[in-house]
Protein backbone atom coordinates (compact mmCIF):
# COMPACT_ATOMS: atom_id res chain seq x y z
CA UNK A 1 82.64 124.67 90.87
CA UNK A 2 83.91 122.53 88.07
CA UNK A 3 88.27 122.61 88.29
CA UNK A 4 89.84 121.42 85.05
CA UNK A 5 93.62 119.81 86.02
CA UNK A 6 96.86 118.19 83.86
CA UNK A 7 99.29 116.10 84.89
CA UNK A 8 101.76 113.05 82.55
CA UNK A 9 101.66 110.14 82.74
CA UNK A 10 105.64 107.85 82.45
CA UNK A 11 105.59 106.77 78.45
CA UNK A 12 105.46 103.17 79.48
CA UNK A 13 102.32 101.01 77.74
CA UNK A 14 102.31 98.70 81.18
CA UNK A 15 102.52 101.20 83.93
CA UNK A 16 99.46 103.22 81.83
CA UNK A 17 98.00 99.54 82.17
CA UNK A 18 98.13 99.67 86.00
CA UNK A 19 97.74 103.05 86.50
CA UNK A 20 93.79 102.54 85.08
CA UNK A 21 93.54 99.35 86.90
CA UNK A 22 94.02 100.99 90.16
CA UNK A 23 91.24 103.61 88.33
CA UNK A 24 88.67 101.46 87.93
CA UNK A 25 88.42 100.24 91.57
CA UNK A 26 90.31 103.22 93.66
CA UNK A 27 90.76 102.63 97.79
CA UNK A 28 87.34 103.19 99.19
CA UNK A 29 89.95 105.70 101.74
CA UNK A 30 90.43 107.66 98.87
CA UNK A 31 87.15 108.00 97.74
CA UNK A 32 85.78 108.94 101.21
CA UNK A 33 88.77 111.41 101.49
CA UNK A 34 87.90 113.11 98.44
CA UNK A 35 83.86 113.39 99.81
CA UNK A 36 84.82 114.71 102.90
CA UNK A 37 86.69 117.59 101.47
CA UNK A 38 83.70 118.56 99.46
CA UNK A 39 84.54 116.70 96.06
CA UNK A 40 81.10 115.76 94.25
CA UNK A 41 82.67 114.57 91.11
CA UNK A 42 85.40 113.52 89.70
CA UNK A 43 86.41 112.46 85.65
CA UNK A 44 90.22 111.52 84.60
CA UNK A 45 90.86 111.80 80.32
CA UNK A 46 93.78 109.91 78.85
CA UNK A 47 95.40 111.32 75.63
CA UNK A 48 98.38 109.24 75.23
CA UNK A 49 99.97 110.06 78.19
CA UNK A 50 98.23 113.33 79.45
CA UNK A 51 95.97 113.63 81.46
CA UNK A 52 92.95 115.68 81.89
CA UNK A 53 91.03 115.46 85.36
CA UNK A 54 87.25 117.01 85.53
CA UNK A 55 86.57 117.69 89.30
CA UNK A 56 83.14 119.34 90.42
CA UNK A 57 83.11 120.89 93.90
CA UNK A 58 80.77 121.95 96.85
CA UNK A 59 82.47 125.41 97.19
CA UNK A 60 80.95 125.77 100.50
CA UNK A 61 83.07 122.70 102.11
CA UNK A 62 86.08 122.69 99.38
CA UNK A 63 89.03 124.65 100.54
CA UNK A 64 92.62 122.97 97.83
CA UNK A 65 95.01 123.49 100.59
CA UNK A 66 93.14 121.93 103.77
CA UNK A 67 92.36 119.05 101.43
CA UNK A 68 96.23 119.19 100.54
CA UNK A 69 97.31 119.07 104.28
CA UNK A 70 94.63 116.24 105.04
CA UNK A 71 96.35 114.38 102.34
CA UNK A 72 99.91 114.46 103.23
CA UNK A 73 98.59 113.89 106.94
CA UNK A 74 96.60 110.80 106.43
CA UNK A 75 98.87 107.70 105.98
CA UNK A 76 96.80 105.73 103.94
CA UNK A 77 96.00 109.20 101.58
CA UNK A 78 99.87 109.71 101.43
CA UNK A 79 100.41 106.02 100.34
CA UNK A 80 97.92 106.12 97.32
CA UNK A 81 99.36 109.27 96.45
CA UNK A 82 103.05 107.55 96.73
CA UNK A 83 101.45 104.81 94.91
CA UNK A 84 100.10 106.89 92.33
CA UNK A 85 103.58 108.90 91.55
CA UNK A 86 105.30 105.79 90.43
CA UNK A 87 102.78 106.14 87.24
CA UNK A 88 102.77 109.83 86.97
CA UNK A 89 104.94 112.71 85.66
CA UNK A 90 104.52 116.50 85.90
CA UNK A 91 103.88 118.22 82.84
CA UNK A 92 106.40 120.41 81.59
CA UNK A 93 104.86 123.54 83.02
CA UNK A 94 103.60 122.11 86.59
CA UNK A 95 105.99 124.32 89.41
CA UNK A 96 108.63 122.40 91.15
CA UNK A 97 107.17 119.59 93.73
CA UNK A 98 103.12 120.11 92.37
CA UNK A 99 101.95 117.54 90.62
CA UNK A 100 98.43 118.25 89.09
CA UNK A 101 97.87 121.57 87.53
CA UNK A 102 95.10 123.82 86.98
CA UNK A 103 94.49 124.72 83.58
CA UNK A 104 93.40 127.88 82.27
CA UNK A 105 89.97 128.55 80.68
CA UNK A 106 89.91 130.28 77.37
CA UNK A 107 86.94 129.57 76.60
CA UNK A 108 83.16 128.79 78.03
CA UNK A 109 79.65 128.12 76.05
C-alpha cells in the first residue's frame, strides 16, 4: 500500500542543510527498523519547507502503531527520531504530539 504523509520543516536555510545530509546517508538502525516493520519503500519531497513522504508497504507485515511502539521502544530509533525533531515542525493541521500526517487522496489515475 502506497501512504502519502506531511510534516514542516523549521524555516532555517542551515538546519534544511543538515536535515538532507542526515538523508542522504540515514543510520543503517533506521533503515533496518523501517524493513522489519514491513516498509518496502520510502521517498521524502521538499517544497520549501514541507514535506511530502511516499512510503510503499507490505500490508501483510505493516501494522502504524506496532511500528510506532517499536520506535519509541528502541533507543537508538527514539534518538534518530529526537535527532530528527530538532529539524522538523508539525504542520498546522497535524493533532497535538503527531508529527507526520497522512494526507488525504482526492484524486487517483
Amino acid at each position: 500500500m502506497r501512504h502519502c504523509l506531511a510534516l514542516d520543516l523549521k524555516d532555517d536555510s542551515a538546519l534544511i542543510a543538515e536535515y538532507e545530509a542526515y538523508h542522504r546517508d540515514i543510520w543503517p538502525e533506521v533503515r533496518a527498523h523501517l524493513h522489519a516493520h514491513g516498509v518496502t519503500g520510502m521517498e521524502i519531497y521538499r517544497l520549501g519547507t514541507r514535506m511530502v513522504m511516499l512510503m510503499e508497504t507490505d500490508d501483510a507485515r505493516y501494522d502504524a502503531e506496532a511500528m510506532a511502539a517499536a520506535t519509541r521502544s528502541d533507543p537508538k530509533i527514539r534518538a534518530w527520531e529526537e535527532l530528527m525533531w530538532k529539524f522538523q515542525a508539525p504542520t498546522p493541521w497535524t493533532p497535538e504530539g503527531e508529527k507526520w500526517l497522512e494526507m488525504d487522496r482526492i484524486f487517483k489515475l
